[in-house]
N, C-alpha and C. Protein backbone atom coordinates (compact mmCIF):
# COMPACT_ATOMS: atom_id res chain seq x y z
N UNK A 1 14.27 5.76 -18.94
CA UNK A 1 15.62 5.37 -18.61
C UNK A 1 15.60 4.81 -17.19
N UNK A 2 16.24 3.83 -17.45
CA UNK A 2 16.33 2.87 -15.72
C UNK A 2 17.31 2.37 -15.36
N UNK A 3 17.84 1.95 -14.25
CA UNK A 3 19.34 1.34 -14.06
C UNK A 3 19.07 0.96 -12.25
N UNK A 4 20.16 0.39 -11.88
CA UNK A 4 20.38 0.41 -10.49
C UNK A 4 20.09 1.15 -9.29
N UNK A 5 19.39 1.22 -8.62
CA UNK A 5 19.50 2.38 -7.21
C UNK A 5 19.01 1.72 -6.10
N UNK A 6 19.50 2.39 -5.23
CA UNK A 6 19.46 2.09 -3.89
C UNK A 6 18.20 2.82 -2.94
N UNK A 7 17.15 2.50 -2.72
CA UNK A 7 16.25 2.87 -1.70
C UNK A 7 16.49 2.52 -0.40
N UNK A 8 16.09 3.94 0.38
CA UNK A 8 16.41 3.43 2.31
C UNK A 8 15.37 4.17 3.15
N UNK A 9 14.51 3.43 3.51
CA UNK A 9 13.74 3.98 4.46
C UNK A 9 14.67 4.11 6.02
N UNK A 10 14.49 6.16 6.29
CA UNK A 10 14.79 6.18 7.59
C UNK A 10 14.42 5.29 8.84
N UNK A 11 14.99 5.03 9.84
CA UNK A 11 14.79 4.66 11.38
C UNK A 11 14.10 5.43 11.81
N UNK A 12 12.61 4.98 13.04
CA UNK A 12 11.75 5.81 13.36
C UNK A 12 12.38 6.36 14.75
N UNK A 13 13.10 5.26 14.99
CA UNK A 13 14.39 5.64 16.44
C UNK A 13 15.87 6.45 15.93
N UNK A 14 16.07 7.58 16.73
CA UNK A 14 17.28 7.61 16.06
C UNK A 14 18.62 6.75 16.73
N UNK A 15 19.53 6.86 16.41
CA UNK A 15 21.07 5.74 16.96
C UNK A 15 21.60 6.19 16.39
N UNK A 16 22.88 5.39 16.77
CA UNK A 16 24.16 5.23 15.56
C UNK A 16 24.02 5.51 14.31
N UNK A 17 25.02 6.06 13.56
CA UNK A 17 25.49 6.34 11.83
C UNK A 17 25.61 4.96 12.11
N UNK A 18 25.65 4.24 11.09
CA UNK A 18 26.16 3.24 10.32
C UNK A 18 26.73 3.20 9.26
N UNK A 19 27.98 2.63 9.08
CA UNK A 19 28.60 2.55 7.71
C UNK A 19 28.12 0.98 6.93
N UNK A 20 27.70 -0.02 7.51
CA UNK A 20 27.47 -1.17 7.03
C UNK A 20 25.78 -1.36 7.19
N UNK A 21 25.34 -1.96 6.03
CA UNK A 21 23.92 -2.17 5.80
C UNK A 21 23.59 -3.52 5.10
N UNK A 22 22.49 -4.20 5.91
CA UNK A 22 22.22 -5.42 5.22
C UNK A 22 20.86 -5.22 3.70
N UNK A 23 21.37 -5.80 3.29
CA UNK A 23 20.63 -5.84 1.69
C UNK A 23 19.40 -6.87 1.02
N UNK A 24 18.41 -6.47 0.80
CA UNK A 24 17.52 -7.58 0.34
C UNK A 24 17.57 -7.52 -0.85
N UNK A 25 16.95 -9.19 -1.38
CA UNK A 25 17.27 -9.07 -2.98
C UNK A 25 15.74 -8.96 -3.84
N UNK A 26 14.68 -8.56 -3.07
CA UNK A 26 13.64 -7.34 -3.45
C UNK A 26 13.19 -6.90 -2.26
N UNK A 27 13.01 -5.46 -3.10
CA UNK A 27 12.47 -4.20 -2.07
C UNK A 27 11.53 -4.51 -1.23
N UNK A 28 11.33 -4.34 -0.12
CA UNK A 28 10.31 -4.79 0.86
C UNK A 28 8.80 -3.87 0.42
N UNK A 29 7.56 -4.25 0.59
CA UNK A 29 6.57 -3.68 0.65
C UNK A 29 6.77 -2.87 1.51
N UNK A 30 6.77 -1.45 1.28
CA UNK A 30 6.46 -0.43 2.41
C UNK A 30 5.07 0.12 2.00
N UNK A 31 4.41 0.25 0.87
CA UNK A 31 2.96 0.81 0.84
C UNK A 31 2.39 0.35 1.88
N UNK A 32 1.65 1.62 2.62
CA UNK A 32 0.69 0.97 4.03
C UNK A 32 1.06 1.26 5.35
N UNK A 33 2.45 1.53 5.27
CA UNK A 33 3.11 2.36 6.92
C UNK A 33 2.67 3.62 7.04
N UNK A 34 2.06 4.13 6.17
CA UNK A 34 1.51 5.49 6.39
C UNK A 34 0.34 5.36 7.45
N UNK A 35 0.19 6.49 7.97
CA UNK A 35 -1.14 6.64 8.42
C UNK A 35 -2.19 6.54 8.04
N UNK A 36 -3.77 6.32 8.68
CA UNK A 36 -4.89 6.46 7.54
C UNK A 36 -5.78 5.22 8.26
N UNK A 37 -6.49 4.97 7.15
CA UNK A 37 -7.79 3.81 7.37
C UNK A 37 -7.50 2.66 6.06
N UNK A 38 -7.01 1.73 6.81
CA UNK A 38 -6.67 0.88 5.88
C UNK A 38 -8.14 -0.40 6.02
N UNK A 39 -8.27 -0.71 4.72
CA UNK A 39 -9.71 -1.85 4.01
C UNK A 39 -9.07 -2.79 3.56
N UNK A 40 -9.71 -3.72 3.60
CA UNK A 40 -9.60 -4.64 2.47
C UNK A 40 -10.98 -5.11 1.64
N UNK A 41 -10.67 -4.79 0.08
CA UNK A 41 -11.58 -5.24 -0.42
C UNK A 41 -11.86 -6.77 -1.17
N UNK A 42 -12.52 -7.24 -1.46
CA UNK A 42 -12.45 -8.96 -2.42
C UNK A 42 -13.65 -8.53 -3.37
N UNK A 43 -12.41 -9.07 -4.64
CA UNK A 43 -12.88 -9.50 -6.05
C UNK A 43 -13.04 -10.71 -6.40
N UNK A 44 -13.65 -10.75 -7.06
CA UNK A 44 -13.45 -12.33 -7.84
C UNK A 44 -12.19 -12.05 -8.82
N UNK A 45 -11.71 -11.38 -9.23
CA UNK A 45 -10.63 -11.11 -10.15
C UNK A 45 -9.29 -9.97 -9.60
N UNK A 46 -8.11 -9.76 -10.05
CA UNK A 46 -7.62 -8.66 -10.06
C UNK A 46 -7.62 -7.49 -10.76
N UNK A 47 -8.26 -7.96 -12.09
CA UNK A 47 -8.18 -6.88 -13.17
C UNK A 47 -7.17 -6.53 -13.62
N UNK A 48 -7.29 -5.10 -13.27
CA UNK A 48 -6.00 -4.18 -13.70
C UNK A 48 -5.72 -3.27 -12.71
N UNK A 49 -6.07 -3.93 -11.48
CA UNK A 49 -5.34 -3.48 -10.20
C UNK A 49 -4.13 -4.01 -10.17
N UNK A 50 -2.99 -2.67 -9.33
CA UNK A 50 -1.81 -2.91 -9.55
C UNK A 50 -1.02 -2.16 -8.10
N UNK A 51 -0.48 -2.82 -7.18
CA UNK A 51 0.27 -2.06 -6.11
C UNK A 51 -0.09 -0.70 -6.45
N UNK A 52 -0.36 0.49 -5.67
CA UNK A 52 0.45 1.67 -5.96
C UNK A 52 -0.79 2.62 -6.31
N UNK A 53 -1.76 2.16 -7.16
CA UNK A 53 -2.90 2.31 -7.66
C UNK A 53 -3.50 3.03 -6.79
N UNK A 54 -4.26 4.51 -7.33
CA UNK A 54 -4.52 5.66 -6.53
C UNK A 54 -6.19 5.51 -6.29
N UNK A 55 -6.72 5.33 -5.08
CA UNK A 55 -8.04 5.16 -5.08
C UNK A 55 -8.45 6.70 -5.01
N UNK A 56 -9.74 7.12 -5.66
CA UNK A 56 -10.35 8.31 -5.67
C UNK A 56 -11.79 8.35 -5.45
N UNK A 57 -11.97 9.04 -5.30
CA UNK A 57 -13.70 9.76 -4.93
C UNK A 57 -13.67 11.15 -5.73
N UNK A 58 -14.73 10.68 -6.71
CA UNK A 58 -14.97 12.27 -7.55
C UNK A 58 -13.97 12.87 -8.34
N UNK A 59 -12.99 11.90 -8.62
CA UNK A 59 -12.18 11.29 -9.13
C UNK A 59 -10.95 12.66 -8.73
N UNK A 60 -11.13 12.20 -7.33
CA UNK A 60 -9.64 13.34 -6.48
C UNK A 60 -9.33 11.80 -5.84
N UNK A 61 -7.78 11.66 -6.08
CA UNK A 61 -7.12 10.79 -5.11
C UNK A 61 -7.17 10.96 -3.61
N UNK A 62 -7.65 10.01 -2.92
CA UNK A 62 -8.00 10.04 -1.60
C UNK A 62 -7.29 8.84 -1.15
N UNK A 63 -6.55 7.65 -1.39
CA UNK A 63 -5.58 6.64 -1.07
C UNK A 63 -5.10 6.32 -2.13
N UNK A 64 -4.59 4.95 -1.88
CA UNK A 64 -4.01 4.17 -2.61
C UNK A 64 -4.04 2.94 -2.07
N UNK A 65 -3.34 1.71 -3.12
CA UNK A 65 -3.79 0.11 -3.29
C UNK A 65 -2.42 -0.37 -2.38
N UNK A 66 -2.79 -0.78 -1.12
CA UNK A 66 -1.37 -1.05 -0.45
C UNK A 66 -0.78 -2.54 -0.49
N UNK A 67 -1.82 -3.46 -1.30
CA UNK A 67 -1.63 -5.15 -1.22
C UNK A 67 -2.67 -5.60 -1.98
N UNK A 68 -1.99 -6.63 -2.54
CA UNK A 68 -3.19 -7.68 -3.33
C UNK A 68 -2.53 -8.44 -2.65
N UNK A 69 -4.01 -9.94 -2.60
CA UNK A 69 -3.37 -11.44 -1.77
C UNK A 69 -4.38 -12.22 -1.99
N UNK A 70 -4.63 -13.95 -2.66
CA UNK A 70 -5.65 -14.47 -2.78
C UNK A 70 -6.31 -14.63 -1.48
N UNK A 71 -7.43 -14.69 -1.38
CA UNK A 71 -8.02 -14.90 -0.29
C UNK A 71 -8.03 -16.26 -0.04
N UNK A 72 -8.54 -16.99 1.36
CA UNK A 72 -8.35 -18.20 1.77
C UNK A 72 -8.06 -19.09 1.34
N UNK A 73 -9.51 -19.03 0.34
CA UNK A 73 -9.61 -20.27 -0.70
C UNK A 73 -8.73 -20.21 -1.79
N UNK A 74 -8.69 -18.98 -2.01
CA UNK A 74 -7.79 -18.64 -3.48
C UNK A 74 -8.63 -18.41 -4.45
N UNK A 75 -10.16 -18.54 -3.95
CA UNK A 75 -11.23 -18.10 -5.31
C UNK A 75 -11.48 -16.42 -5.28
N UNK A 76 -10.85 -15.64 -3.92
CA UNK A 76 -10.90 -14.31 -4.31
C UNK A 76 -9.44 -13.78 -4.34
N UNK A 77 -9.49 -12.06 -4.79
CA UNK A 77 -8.70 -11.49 -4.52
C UNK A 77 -8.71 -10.69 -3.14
N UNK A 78 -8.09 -10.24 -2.48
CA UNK A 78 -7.84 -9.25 -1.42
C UNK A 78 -7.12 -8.04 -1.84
N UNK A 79 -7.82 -6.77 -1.69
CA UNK A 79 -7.12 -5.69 -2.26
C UNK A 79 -6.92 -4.49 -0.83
N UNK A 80 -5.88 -4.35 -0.19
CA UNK A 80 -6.10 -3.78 1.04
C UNK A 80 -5.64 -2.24 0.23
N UNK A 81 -6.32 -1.40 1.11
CA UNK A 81 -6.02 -0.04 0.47
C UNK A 81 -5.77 0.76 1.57
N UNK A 82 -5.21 1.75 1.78
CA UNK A 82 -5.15 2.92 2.39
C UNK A 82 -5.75 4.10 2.10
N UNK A 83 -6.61 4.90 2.59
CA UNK A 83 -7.32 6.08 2.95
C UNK A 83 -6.76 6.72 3.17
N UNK A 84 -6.33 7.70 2.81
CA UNK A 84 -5.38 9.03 3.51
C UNK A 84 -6.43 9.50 4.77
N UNK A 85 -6.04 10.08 6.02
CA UNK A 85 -6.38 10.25 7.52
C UNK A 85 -7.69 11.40 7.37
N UNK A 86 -7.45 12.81 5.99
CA UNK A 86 -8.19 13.78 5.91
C UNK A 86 -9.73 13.28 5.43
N UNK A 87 -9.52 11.85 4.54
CA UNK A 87 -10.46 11.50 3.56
C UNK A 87 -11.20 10.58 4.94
N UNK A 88 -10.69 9.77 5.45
CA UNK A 88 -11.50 8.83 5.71
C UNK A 88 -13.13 9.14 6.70
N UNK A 89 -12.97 10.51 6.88
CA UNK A 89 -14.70 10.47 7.31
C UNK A 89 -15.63 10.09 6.08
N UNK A 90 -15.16 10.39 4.92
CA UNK A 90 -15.75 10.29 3.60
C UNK A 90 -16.33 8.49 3.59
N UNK A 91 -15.49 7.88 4.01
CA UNK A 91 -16.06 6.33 4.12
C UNK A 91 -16.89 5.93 5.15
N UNK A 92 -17.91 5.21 4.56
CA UNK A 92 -19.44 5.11 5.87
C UNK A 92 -19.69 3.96 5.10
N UNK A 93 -20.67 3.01 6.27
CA UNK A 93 -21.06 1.70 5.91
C UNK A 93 -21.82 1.90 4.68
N UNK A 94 -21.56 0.57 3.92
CA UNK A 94 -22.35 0.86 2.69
C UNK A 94 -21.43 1.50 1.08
N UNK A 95 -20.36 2.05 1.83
CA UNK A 95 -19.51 2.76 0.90
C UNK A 95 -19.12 1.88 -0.27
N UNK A 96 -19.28 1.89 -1.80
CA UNK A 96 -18.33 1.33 -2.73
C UNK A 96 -17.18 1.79 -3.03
């Protein structure tokens, strides 16, 4: 079941209440304001990578997929991910 709703990311400053709010007509990317060790990886393809998409090790979630974007040419993909802050000693050169 799905319908209408309203998402609002808090102010990192606090201020004023506001009663009036400006509106976009799609949700902004927020995957990726988190903390952590953010990558980017390149495919030749996207697959069945999808925003949101939980990266794991040992198959325990340790990030997630914060952006896809063709690369320069447009012959790759760019998949930037986030590392959660606890995991990322776990990543060392060489890492797949």
């Amino acid at each position: 079941v799905s319908g209408p709703y309203i998402e609002a990311l808090p102010s990192s400053t606090p201020g004023e209440r506001q009663a009036r709010f400006q509106t976009l007509a799609e949700a902004p990317n927020l995957l990726g304001r988190e903390n952590g060790l953010r990558l980017t990886l390149s495919a030749p393809r996207k697959g069945s990578i999808k925003l949101g998409n939980l990266v794991t090790y040992r198959q325990i979630p340790v990030g997630k997929v914060v952006d896809l974007a063709l690369g320069e040419q447009a012959d790759r993909v760019l998949i930037s991910i986030l590392i959660e802050p606890r995991y990322v000693p776990l990543v060392r050169t060489g890492s797949r």
